[in-house]
N, C-alpha and C. Protein backbone atom coordinates (compact mmCIF):
# COMPACT_ATOMS: atom_id res chain seq x y z
N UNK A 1 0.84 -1.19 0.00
CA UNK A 1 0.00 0.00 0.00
C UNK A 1 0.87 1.24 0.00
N UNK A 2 0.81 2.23 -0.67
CA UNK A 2 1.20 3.31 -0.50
C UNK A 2 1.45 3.81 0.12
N UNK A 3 0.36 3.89 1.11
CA UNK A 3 0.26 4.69 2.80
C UNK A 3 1.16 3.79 3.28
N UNK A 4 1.06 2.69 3.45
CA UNK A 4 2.03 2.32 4.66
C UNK A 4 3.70 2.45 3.70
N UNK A 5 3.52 2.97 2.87
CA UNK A 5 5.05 2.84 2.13
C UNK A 5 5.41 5.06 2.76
N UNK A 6 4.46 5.11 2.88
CA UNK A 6 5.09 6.54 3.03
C UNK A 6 4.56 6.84 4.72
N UNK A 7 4.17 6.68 5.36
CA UNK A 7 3.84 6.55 6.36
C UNK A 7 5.23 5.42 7.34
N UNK A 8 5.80 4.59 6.07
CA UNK A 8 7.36 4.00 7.23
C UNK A 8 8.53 4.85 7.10
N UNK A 9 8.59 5.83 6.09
CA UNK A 9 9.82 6.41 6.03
C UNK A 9 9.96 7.42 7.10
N UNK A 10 11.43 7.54 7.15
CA UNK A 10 11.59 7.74 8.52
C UNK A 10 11.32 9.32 8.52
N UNK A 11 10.35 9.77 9.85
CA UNK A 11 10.09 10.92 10.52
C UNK A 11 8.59 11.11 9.89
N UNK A 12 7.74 10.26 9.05
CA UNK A 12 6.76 10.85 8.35
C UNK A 12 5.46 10.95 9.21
N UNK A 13 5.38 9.76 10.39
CA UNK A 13 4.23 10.09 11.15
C UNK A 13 4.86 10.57 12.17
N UNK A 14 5.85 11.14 12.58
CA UNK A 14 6.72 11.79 13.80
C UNK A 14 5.80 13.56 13.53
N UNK A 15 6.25 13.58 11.66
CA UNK A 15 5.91 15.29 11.12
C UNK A 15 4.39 15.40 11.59
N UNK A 16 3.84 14.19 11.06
CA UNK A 16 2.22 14.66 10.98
C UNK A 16 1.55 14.65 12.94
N UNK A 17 2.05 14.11 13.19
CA UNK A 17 1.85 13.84 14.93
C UNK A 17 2.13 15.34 15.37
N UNK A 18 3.25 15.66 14.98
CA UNK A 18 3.59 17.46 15.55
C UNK A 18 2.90 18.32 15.18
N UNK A 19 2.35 18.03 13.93
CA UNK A 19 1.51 19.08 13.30
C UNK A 19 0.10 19.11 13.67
N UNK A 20 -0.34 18.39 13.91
CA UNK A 20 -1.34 17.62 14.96
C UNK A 20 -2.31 19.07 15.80
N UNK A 21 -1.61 20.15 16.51
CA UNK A 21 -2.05 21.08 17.11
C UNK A 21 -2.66 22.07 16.47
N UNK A 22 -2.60 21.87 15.01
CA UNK A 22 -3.66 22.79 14.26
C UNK A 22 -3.12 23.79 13.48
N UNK A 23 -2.38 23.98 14.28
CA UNK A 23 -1.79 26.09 14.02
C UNK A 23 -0.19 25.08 12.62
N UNK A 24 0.27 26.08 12.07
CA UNK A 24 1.33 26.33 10.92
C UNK A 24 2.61 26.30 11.90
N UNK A 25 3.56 25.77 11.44
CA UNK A 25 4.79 25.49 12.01
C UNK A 25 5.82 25.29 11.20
N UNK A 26 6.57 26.70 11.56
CA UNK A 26 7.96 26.27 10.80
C UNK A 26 8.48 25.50 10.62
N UNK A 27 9.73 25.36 9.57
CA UNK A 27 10.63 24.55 9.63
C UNK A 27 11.60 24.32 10.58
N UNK A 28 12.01 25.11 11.06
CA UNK A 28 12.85 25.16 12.61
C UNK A 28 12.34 24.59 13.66
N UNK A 29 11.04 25.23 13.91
CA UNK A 29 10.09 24.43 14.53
C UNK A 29 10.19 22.97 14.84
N UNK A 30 9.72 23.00 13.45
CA UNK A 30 9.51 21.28 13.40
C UNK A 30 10.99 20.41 13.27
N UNK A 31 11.95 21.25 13.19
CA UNK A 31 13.14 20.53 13.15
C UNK A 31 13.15 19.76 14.94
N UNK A 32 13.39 20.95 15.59
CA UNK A 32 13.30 20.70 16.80
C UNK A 32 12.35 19.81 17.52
N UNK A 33 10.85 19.89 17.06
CA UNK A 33 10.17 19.25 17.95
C UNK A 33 10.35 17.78 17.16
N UNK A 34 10.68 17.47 16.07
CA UNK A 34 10.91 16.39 15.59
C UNK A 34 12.51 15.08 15.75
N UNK A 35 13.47 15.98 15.62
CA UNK A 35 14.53 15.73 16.26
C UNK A 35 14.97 15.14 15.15
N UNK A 36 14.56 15.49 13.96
CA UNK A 36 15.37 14.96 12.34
C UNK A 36 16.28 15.58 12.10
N UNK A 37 17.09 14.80 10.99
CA UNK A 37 18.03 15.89 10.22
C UNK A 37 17.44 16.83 9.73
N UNK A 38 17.82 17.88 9.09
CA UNK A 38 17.42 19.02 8.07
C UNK A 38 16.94 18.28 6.74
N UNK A 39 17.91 17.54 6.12
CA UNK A 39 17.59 17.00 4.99
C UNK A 39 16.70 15.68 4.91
N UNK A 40 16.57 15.34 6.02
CA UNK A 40 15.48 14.39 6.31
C UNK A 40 14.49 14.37 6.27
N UNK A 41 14.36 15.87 7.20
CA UNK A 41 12.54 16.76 7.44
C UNK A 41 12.34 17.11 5.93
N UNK A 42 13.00 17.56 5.62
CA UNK A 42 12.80 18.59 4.18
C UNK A 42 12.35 17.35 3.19
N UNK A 43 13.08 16.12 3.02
CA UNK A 43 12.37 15.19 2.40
C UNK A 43 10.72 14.61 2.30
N UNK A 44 10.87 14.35 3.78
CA UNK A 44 9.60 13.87 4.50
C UNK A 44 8.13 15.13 4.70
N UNK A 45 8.73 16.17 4.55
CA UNK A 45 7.82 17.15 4.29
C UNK A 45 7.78 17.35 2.23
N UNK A 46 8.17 17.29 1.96
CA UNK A 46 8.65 16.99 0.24
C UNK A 46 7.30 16.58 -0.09
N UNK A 47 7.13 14.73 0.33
CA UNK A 47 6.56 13.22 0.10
C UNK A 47 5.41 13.91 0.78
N UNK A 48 5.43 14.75 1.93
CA UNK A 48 3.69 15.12 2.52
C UNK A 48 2.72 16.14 2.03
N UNK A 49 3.78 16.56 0.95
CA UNK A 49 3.54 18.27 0.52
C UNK A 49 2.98 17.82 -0.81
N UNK A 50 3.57 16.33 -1.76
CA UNK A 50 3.42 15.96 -2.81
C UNK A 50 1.85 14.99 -3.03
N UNK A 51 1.49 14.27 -1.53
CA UNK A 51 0.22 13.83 -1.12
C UNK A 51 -0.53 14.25 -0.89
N UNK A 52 -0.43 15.36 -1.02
CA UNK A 52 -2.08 16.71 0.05
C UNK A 52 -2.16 16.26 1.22
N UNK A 53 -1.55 15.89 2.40
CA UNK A 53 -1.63 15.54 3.62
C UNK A 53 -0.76 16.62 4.44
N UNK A 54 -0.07 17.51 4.00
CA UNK A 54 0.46 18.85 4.43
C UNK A 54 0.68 19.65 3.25
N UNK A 55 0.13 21.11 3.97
CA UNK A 55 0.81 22.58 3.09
C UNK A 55 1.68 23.40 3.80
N UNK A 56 2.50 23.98 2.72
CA UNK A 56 3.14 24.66 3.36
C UNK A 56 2.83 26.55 3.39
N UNK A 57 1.30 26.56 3.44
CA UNK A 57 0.91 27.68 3.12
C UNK A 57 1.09 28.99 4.35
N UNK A 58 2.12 29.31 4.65
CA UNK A 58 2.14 30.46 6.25
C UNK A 58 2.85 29.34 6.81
N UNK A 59 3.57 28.61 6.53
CA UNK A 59 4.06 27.89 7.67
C UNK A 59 3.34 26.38 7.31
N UNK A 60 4.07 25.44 7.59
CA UNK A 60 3.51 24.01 7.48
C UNK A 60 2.66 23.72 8.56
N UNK A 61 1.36 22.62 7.87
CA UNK A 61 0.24 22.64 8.59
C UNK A 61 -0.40 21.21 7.70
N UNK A 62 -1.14 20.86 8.67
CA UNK A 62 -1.95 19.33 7.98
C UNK A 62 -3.53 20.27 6.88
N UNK A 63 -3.37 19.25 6.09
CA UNK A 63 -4.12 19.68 5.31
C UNK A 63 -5.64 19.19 5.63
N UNK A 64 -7.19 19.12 5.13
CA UNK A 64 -8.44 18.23 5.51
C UNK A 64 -7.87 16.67 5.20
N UNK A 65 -7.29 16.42 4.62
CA UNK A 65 -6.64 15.36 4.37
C UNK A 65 -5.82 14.69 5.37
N UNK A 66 -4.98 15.12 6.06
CA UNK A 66 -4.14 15.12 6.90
C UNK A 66 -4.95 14.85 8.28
N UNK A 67 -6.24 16.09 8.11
CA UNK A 67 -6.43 15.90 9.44
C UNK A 67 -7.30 14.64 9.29
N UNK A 68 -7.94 14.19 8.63
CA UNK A 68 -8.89 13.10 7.97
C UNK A 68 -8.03 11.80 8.44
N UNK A 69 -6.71 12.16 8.54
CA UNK A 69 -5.82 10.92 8.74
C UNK A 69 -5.51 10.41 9.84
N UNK A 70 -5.32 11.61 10.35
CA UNK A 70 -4.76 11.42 11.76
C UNK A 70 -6.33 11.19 13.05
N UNK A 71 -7.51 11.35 12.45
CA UNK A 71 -8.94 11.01 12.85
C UNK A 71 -9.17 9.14 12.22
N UNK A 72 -8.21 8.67 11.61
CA UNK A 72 -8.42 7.39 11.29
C UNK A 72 -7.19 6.67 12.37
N UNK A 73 -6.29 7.09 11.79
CA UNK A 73 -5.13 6.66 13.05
C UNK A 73 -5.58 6.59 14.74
N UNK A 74 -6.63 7.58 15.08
CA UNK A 74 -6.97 7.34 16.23
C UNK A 74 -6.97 6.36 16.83
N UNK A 75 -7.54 5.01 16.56
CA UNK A 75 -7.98 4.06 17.14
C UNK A 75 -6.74 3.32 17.29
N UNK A 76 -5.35 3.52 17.03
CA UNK A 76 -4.16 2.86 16.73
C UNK A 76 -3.58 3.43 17.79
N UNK A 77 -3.98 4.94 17.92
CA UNK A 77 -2.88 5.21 19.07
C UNK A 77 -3.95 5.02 20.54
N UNK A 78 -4.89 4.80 20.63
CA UNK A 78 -5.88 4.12 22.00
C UNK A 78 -4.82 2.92 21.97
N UNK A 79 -5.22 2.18 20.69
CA UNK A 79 -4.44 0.84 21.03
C UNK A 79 -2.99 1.09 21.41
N UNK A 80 -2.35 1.77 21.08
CA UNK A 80 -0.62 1.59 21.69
C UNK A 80 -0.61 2.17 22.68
N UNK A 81 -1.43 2.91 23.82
CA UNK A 81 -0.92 3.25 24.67
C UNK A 81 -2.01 2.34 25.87
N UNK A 82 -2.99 1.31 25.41
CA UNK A 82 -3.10 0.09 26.36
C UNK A 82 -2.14 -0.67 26.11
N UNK A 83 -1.23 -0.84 24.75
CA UNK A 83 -0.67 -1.96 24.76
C UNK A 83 0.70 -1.67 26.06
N UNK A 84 1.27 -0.20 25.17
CA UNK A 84 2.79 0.18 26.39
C UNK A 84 2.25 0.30 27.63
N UNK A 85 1.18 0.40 28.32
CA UNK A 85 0.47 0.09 29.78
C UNK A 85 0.91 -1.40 29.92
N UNK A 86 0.16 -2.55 29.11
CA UNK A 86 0.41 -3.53 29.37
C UNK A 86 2.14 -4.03 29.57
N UNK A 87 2.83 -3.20 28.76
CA UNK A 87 3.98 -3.65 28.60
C UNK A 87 4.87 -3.32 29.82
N UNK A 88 4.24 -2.41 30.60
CA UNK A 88 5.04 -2.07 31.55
C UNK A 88 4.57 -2.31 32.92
N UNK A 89 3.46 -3.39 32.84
CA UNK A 89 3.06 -3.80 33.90
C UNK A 89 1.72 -2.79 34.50
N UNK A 90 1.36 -1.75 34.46
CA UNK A 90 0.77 -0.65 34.89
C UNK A 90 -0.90 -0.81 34.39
């Protein structure tokens, strides 16, 4: 599948997770809260910019698409954080 082919490269659901808060976010920004290389982010924002799942219109930001995505992903991250509960005994 596509999605999961661009969705494994590295930092691509790290970008969309940060972007997550709604508001436009630099590149600096997101360097930092992401903890990528420069040429890494810049890729991985490239591949998100080329999907309609981010713009970079005022600053990078999830697109209806994006946010459409990360409203499907939901139920994945309920599940991983019973699973890392389970995993840690808690």
């Amino acid at each position: 599948m596509a999605a999961l082919d661009l969705f494994g490269r590295r930092g691509a659901l790290r970008i969309l997770w940060e972007l997550r808060g709604g508001w436009p976010q630099t590149f600096r920004a997101l360097a930092a809260a992401s903890d990528l290389p420069p040429n890494t982010l810049n890729a991985r924002l490239k591949d998100l910019r080329a999907t309609g799942l981010v713009t970079a219109d005022g600053g990078y930001a999830l697109t209806d698409v994006g946010r459409d995505l990360l409203t499907a992903l939901a139920p994945l991250s309920d599940w991983s954080e019973t699973w890392a509960a389970s995993l840690s005994g808690t």
